[in-house]
C-alpha atoms as a PDB file:
ATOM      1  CA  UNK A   1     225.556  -8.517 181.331  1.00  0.00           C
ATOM      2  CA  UNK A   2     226.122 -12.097 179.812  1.00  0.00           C
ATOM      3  CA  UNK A   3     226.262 -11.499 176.082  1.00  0.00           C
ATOM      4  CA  UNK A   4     225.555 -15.603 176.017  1.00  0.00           C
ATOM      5  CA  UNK A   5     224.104 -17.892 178.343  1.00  0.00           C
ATOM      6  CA  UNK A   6     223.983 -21.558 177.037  1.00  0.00           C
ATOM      7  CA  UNK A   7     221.257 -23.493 179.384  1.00  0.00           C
ATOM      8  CA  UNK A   8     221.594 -27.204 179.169  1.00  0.00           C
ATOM      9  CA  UNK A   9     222.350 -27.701 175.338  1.00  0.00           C
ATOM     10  CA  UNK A  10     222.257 -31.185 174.577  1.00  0.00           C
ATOM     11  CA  UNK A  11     222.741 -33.213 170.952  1.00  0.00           C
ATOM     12  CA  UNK A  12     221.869 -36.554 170.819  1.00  0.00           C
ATOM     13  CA  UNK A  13     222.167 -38.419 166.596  1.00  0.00           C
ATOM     14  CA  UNK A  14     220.229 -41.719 165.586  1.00  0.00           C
ATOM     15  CA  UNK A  15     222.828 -43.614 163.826  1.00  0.00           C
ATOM     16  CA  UNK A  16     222.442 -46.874 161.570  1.00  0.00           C
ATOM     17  CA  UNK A  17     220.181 -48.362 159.255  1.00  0.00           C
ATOM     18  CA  UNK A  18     218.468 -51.685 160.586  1.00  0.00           C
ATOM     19  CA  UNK A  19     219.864 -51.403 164.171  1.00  0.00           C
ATOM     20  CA  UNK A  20     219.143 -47.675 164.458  1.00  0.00           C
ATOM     21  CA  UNK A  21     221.392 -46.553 167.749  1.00  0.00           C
ATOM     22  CA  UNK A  22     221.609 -43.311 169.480  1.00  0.00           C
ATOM     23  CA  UNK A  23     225.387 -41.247 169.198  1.00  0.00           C
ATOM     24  CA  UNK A  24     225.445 -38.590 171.915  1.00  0.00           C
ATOM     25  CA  UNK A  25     226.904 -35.505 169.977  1.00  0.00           C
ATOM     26  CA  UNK A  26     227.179 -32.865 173.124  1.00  0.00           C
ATOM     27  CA  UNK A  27     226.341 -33.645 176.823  1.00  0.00           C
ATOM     28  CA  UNK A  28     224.418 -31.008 178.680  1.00  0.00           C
ATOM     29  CA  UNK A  29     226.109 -28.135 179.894  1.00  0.00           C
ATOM     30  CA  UNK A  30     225.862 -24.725 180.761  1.00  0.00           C
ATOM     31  CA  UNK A  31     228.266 -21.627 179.898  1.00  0.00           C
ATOM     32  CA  UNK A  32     227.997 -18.205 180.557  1.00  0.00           C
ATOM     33  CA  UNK A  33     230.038 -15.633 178.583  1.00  0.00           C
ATOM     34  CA  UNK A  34     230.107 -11.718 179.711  1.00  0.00           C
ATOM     35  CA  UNK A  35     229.838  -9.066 177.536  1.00  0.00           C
ATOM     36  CA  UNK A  36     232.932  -7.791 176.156  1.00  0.00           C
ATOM     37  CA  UNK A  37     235.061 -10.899 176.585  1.00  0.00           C
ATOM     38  CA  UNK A  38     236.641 -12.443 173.808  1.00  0.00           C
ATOM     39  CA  UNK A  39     236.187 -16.130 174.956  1.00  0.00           C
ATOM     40  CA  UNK A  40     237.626 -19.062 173.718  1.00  0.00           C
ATOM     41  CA  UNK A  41     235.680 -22.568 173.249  1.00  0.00           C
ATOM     42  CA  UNK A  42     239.054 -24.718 173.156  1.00  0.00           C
ATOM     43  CA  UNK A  43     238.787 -28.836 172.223  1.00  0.00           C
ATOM     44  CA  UNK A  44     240.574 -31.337 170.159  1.00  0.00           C
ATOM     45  CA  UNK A  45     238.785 -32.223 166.446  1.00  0.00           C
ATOM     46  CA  UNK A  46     235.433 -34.028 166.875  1.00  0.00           C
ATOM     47  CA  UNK A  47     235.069 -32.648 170.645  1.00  0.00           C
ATOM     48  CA  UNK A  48     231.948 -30.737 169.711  1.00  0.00           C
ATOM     49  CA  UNK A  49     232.765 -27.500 169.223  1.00  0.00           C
ATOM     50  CA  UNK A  50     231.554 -26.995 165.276  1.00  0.00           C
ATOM     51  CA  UNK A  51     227.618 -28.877 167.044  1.00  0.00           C
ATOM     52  CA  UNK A  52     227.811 -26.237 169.988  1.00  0.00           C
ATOM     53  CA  UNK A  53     228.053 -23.394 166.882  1.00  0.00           C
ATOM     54  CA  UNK A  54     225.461 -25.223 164.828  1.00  0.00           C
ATOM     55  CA  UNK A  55     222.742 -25.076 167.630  1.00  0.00           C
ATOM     56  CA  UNK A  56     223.436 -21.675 169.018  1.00  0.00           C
ATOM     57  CA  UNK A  57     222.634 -20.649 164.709  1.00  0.00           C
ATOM     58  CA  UNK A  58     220.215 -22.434 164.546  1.00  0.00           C
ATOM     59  CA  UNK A  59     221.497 -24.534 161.973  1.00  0.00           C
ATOM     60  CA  UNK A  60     220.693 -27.587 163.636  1.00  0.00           C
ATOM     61  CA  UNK A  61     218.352 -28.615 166.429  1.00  0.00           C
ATOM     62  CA  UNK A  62     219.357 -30.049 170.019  1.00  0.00           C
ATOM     63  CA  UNK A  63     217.694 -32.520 171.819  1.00  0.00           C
ATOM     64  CA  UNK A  64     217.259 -31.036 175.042  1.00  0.00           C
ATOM     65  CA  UNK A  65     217.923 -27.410 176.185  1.00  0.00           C
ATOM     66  CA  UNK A  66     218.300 -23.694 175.497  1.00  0.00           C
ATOM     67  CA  UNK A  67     220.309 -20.502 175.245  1.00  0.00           C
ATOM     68  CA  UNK A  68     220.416 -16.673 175.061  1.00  0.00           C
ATOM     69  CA  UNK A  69     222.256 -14.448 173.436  1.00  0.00           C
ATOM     70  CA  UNK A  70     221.861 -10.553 174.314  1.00  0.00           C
ATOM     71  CA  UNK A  71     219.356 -11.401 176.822  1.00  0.00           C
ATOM     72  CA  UNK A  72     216.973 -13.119 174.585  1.00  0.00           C
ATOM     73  CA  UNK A  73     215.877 -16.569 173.540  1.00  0.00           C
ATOM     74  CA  UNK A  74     218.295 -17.625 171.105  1.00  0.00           C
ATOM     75  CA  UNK A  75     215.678 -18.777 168.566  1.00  0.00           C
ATOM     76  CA  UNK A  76     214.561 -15.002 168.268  1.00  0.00           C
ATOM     77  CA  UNK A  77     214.674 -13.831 164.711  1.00  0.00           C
ATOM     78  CA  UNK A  78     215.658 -10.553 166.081  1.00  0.00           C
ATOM     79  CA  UNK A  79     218.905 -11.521 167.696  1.00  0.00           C
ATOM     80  CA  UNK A  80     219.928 -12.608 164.286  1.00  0.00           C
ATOM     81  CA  UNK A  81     220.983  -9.117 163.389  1.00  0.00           C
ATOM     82  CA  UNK A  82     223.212  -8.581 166.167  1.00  0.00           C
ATOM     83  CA  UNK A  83     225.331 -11.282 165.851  1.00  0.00           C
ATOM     84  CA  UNK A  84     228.064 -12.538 162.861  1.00  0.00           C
ATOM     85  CA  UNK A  85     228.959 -16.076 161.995  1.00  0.00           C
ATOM     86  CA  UNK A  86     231.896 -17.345 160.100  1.00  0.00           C
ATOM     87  CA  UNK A  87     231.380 -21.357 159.551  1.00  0.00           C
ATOM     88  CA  UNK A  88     235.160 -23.152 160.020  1.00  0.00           C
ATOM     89  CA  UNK A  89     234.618 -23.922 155.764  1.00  0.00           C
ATOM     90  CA  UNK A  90     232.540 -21.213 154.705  1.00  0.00           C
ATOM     91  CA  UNK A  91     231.543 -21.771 151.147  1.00  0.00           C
ATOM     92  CA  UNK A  92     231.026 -18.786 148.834  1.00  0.00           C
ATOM     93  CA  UNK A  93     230.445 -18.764 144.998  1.00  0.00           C
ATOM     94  CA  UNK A  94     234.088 -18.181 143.671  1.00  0.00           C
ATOM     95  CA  UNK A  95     233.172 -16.211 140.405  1.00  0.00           C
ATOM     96  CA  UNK A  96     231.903 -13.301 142.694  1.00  0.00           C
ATOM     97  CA  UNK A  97     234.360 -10.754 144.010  1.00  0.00           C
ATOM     98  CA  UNK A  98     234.713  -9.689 147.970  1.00  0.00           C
ATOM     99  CA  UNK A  99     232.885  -6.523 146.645  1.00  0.00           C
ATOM    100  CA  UNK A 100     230.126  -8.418 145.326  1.00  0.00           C
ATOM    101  CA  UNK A 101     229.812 -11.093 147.935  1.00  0.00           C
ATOM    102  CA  UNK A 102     229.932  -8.527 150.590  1.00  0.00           C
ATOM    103  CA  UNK A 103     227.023  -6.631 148.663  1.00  0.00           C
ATOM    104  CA  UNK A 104     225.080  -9.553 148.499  1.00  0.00           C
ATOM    105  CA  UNK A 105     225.261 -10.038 152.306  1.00  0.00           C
ATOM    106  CA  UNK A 106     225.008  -7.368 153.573  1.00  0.00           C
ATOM    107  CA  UNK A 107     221.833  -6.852 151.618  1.00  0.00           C
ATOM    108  CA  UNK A 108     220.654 -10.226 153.391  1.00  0.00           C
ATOM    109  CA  UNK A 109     221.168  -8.883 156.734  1.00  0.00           C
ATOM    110  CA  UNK A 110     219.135  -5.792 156.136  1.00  0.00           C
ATOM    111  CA  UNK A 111     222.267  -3.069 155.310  1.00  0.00           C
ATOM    112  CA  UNK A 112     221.071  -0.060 153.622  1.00  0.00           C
ATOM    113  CA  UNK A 113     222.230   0.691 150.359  1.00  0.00           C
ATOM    114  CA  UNK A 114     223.949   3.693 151.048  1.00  0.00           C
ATOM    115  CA  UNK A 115     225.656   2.458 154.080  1.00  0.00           C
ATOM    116  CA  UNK A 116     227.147  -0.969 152.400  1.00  0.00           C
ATOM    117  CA  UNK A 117     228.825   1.856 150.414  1.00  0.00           C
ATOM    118  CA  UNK A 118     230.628   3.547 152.770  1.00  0.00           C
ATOM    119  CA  UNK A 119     230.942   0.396 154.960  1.00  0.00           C
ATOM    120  CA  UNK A 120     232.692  -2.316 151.961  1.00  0.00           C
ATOM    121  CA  UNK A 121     235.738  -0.457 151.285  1.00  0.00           C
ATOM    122  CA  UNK A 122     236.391   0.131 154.726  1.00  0.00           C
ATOM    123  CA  UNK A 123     235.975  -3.276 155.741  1.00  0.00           C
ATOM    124  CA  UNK A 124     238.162  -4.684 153.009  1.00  0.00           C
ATOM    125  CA  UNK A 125     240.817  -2.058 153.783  1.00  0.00           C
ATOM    126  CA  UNK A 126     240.920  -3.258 157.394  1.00  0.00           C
ATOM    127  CA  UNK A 127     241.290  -7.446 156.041  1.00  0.00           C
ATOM    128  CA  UNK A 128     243.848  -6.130 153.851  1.00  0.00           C
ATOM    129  CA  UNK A 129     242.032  -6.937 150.745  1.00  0.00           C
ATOM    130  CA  UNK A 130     241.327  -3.205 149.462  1.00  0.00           C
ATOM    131  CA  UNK A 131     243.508  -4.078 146.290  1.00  0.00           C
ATOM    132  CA  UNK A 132     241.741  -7.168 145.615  1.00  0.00           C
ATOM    133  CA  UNK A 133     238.457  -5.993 145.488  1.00  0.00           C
ATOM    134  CA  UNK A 134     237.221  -6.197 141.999  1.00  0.00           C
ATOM    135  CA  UNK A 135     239.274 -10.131 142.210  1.00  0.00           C
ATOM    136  CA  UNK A 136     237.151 -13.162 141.762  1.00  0.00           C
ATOM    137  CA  UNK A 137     236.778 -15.172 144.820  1.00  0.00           C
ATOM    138  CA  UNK A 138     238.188 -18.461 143.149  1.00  0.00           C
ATOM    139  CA  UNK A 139     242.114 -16.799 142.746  1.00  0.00           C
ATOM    140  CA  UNK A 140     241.950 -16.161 146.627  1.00  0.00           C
ATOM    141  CA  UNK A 141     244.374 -18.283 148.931  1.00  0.00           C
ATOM    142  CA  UNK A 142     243.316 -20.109 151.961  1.00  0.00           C
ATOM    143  CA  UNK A 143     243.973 -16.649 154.375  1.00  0.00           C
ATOM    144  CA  UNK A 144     242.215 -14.452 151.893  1.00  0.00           C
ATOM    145  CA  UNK A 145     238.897 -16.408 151.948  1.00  0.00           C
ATOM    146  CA  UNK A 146     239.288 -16.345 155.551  1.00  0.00           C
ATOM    147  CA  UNK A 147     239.237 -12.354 155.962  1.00  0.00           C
ATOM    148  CA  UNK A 148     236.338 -12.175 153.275  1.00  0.00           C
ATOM    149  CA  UNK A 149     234.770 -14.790 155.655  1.00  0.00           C
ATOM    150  CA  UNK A 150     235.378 -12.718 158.672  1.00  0.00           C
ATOM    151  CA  UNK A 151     234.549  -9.301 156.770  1.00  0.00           C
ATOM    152  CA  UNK A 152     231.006 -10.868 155.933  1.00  0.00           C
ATOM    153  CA  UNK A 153     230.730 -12.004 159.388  1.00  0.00           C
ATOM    154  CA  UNK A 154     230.931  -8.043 160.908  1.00  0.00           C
ATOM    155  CA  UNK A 155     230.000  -6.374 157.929  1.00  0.00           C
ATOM    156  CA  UNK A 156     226.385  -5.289 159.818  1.00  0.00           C
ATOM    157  CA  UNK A 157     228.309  -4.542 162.759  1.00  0.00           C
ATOM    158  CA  UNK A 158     227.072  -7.020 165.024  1.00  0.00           C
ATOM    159  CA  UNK A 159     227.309  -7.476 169.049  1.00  0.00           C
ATOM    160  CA  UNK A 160     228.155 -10.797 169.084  1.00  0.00           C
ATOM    161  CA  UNK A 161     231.131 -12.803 166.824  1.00  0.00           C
ATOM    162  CA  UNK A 162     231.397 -16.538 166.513  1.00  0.00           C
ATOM    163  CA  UNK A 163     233.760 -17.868 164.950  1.00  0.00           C
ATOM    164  CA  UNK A 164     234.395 -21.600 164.251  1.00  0.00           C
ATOM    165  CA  UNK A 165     238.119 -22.442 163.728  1.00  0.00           C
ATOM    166  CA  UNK A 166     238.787 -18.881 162.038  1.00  0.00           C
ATOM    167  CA  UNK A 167     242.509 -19.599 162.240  1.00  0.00           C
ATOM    168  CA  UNK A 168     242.681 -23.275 160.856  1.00  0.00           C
ATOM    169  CA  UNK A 169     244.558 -23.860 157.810  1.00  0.00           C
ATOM    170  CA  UNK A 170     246.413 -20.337 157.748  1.00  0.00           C
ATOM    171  CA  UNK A 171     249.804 -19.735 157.595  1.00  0.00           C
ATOM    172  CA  UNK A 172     251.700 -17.933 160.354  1.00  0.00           C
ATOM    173  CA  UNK A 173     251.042 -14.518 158.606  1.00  0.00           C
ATOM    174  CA  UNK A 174     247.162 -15.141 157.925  1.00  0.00           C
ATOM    175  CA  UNK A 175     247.164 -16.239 161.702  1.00  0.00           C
ATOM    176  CA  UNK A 176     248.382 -13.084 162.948  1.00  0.00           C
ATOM    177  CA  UNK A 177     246.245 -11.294 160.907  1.00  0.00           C
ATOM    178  CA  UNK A 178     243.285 -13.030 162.219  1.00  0.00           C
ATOM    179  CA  UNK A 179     244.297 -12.221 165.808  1.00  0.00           C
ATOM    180  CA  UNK A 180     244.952  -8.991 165.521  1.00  0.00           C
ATOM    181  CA  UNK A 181     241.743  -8.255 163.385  1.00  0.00           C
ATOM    182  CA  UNK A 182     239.687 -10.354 166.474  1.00  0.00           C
ATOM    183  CA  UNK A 183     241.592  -7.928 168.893  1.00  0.00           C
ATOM    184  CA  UNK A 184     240.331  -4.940 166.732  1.00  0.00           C
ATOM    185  CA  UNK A 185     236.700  -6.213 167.207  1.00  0.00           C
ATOM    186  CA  UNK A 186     237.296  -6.585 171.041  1.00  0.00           C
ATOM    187  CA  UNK A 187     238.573  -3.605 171.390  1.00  0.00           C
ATOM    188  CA  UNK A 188     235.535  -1.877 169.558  1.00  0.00           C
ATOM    189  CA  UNK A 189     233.642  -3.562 172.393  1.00  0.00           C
ATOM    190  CA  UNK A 190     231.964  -6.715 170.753  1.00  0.00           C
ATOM    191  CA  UNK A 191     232.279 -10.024 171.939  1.00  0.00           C
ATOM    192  CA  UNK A 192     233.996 -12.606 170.384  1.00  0.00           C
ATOM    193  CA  UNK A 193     233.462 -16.608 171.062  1.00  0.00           C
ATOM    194  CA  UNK A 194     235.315 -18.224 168.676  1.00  0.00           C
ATOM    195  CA  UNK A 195     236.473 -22.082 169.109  1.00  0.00           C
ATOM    196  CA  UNK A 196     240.005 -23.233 168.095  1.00  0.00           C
ATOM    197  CA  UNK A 197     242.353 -26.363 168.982  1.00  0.00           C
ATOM    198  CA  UNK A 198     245.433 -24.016 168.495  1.00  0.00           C
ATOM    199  CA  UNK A 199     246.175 -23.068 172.121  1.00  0.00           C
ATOM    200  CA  UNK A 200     248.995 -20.369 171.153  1.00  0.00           C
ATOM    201  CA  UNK A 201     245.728 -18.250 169.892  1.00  0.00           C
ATOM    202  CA  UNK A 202     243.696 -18.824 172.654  1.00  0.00           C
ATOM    203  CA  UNK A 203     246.305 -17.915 175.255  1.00  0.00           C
ATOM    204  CA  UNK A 204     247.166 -14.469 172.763  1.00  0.00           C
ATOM    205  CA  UNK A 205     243.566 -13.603 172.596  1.00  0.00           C
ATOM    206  CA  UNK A 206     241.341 -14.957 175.382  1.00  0.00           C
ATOM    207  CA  UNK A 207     239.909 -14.009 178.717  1.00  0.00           C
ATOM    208  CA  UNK A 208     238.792 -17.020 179.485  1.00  0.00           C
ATOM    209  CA  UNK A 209     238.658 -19.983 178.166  1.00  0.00           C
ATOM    210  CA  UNK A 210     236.463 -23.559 178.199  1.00  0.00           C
ATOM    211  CA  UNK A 211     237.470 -26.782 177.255  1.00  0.00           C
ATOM    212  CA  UNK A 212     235.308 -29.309 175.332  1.00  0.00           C
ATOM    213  CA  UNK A 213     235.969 -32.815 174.679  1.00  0.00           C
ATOM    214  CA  UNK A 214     233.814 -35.708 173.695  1.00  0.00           C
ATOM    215  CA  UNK A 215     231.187 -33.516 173.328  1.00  0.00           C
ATOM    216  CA  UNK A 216     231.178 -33.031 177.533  1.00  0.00           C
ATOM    217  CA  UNK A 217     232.530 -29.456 179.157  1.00  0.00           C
ATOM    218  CA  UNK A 218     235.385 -30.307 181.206  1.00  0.00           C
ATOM    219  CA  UNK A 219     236.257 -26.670 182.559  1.00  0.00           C
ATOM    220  CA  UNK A 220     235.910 -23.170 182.573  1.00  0.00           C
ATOM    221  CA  UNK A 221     238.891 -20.947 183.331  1.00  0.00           C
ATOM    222  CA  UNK A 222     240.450 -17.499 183.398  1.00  0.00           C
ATOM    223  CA  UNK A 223     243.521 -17.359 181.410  1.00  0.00           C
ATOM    224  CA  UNK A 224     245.557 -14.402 183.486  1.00  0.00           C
ATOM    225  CA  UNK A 225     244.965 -16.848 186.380  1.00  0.00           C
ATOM    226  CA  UNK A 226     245.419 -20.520 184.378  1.00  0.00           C
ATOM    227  CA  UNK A 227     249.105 -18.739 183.153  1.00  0.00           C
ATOM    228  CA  UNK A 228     250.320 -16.913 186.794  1.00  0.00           C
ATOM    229  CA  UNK A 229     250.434 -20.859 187.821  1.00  0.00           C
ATOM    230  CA  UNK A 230     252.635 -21.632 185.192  1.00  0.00           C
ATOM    231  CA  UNK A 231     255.849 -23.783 186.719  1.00  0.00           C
ATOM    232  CA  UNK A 232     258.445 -21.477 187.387  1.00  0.00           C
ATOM    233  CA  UNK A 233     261.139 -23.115 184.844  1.00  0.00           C
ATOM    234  CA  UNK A 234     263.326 -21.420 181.966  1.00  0.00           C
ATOM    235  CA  UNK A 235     264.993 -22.710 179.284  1.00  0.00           C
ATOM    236  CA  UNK A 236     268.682 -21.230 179.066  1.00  0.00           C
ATOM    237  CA  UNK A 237     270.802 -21.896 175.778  1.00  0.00           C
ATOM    238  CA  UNK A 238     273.988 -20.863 175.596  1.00  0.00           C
ATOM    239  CA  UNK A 239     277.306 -22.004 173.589  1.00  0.00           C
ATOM    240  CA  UNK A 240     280.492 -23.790 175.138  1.00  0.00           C
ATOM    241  CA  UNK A 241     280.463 -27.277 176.058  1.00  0.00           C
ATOM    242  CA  UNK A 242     283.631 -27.132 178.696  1.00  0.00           C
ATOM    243  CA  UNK A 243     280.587 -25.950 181.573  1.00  0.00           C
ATOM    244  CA  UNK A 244     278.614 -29.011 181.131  1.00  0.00           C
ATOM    245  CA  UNK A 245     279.802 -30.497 183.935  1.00  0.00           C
ATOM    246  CA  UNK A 246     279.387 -27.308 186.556  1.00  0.00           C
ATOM    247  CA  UNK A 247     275.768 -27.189 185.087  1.00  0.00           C
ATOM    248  CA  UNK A 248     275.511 -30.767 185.964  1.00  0.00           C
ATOM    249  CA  UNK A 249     277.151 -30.579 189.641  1.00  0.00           C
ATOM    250  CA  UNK A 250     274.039 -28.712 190.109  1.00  0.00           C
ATOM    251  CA  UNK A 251     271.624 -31.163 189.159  1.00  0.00           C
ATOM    252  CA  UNK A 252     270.301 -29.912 185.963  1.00  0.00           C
ATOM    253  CA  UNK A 253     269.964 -31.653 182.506  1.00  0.00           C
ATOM    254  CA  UNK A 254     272.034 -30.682 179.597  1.00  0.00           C
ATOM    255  CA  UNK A 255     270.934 -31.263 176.007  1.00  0.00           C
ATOM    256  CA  UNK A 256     273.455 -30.883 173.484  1.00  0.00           C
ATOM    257  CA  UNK A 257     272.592 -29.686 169.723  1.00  0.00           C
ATOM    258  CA  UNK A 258     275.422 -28.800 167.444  1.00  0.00           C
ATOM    259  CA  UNK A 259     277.206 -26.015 169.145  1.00  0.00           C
ATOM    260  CA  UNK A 260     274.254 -25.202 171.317  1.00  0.00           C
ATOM    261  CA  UNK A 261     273.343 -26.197 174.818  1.00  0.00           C
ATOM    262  CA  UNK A 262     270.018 -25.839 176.387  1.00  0.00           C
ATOM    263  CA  UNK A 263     268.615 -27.040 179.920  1.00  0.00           C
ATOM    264  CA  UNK A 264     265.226 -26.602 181.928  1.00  0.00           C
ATOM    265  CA  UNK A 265     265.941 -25.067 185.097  1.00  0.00           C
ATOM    266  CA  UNK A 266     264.179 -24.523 188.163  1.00  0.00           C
ATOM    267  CA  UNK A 267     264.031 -21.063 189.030  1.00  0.00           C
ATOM    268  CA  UNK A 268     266.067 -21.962 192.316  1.00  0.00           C
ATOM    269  CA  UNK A 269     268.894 -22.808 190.136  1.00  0.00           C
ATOM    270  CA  UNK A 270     268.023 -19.606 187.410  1.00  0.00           C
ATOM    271  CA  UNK A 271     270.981 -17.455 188.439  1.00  0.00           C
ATOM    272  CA  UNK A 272     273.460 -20.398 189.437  1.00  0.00           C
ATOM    273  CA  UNK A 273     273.174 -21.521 185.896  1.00  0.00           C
ATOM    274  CA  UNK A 274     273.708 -18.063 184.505  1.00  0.00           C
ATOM    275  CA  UNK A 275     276.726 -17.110 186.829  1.00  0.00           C
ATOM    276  CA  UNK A 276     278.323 -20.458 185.130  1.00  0.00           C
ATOM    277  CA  UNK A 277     277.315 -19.686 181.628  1.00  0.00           C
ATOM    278  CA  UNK A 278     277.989 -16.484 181.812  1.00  0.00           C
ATOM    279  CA  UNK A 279     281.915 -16.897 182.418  1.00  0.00           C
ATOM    280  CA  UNK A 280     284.702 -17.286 180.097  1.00  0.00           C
ATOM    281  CA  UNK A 281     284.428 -20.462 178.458  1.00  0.00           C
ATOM    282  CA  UNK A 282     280.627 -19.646 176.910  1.00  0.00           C
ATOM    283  CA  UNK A 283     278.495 -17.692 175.601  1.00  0.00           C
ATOM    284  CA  UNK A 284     274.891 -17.130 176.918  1.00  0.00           C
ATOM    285  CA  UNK A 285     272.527 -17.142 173.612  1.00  0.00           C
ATOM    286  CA  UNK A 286     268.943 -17.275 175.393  1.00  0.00           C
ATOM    287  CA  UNK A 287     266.820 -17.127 178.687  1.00  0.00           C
ATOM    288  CA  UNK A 288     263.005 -17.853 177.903  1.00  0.00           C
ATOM    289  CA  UNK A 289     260.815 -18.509 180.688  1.00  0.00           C
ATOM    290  CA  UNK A 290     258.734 -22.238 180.161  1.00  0.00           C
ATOM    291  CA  UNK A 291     254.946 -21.043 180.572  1.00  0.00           C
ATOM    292  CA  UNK A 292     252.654 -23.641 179.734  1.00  0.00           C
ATOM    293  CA  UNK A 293     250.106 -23.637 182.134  1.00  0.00           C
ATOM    294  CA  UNK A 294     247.268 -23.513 179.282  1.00  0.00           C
ATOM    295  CA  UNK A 295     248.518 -26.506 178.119  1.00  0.00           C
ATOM    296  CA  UNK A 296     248.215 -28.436 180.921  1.00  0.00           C
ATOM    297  CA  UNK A 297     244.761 -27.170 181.862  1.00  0.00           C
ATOM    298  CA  UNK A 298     243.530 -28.052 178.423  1.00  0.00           C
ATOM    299  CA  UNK A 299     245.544 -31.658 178.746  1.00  0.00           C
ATOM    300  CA  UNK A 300     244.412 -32.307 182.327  1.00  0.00           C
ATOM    301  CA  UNK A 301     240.838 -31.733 181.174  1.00  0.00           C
ATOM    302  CA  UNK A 302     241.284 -33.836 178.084  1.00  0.00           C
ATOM    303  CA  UNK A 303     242.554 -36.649 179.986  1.00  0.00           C
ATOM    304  CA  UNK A 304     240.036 -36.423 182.815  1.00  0.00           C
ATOM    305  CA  UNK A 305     237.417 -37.582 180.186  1.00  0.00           C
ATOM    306  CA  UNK A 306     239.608 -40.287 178.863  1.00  0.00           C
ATOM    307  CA  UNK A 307     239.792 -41.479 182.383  1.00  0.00           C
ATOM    308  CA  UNK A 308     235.784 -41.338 182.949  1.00  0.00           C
ATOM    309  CA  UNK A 309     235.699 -43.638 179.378  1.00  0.00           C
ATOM    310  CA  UNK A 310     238.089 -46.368 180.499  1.00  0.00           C
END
């Protein structure tokens, strides 16, 4: 079942005062995300991604087009209580607490009393924010707004999650916790489309993945499949410079940092490089394979457009 179906959503903006002209905001496309899939809408900033949100929340209007989510039109007031939306700069008032906020909320989307009780402590225990609960809003870092964003977002246990950049701005710890919280939700069976420009995330998280840029789709594809073409390369480090020149002989670059080595190598040459390395006069510190292959889908895809422009 296709948990979102986006038919054709087009955004076209008049721009100017006198000499009104006409700014096309998203091309029309269509996407089709399954059930279950945690889905990734990738582009750089000002690709479209935050418009393609807007419209599918109704929070703007497109020019042409249509979607459904869960089966139905996505302008049904029904399907608003089975999904959750976390803006990429959510505002909330700062003198309110997560307790109170979450209160207020989930009273807008139609939570009973009695189950916002049992359902608030546990969702702030599982952000990590259980100690912080009776804290105003306004002494909250960056990350911490971010999981009281995202707790708001699934606090009425929705079907569907978007989420607009939920990862921007955090540090290496709040990103992790974000992933792993978006894993918890996908592994509770609820979709997730969230949009990002950080490809590390999207490769950690995704099943498949779009990219978006200058408001046109560029391609849809499967990230198991985009990474098993990655170029078979490795990066080996190691310490003694006396086998540069054996690793050489063999044709492969050496790039010398302080007492470390490191060169790309096919993985032809893997295990002649690590039979040299490996002798007396160094010491192997590191074999890491060179993936990529996300990269360069997203980069082809990205250039492809700037190509159509020229």
């Amino acid at each position: 079942m296709a948990a979102l179906e986006i038919l054709g959503l087009e955004k076209t903006y008049t721009v100017g005062f006198w000499r009104k002209t006409k700014k096309i905001g998203l091309k029309p496309f269509h996407l089709e995300v399954q059930a279950g899939e945690v889905f990734g809408f990738l582009g750089p900033n000002g690709a479209g991604k935050t418009t393609t949100l807007k419209l599918l929340m109704g929070l703007t209007f497109p020019t042409a087009g249509s979607a459904r989510i869960l089966g139905r039109d996505w302008r049904d007031p029904a399907i608003r209580a089975r999904i959750g939306f976390l803006p990429e700069q959510p505002y909330f008032y700062d003198y309110l607490t997560p307790t109170e906020l979450l209160d207020y909320y989930g009273t807008l989307s139609g939570v009973s009393a009695a189950d916002r009780r049992i359902r608030i402590p546990k969702l702030l225990e599982r952000v990590g924010l259980a100690e912080h609960a009776r804290v105003q809003l306004r002494k909250f870092s960056k990350g911490m707004l971010q999981r009281v964003g995202i707790a708001q977002a699934v606090l009425h246990e929705p079907e569907v999650v978007f989420l607009d950049e939920p990862m921007s701005g955090l540090d290496p710890v709040g990103r992790r916790e974000v992933r792993e919280f978006i894993q918890a939700l996908n592994q509770e069976g609820k979709t997730v489309f969230f949009s990002t420009h950080i490809l590390a995330d999207a490769q950690a998280l995704c099943h498949r993945v779009s990219v978006l840029n200058r408001g046109e789709l560029r391609g849809v594809g499967v990230v198991a499949e985009l990474l098993g073409k990655a170029r078979k390369q490795f990066d080996v480090i190691w310490e003694g410079a006396a086998v540069i020149p054996k690793v050489e002989a063999i044709g492969v670059s050496c790039h010398v940092a302080g007492d470390t080595i490191r060169a790309t190598v096919e993985e032809a040459k893997l295990q002649d490089v690590l039979n040299i390395v490996r002798g007396p006069n160094a010491r192997l510190v590191s074999v890491n394979p060179v993936g990529g292959s996300l990269e360069e889908f997203f980069l082809e895809r990205v250039a492809q457009t700037a190509e159509v422009r020229r």
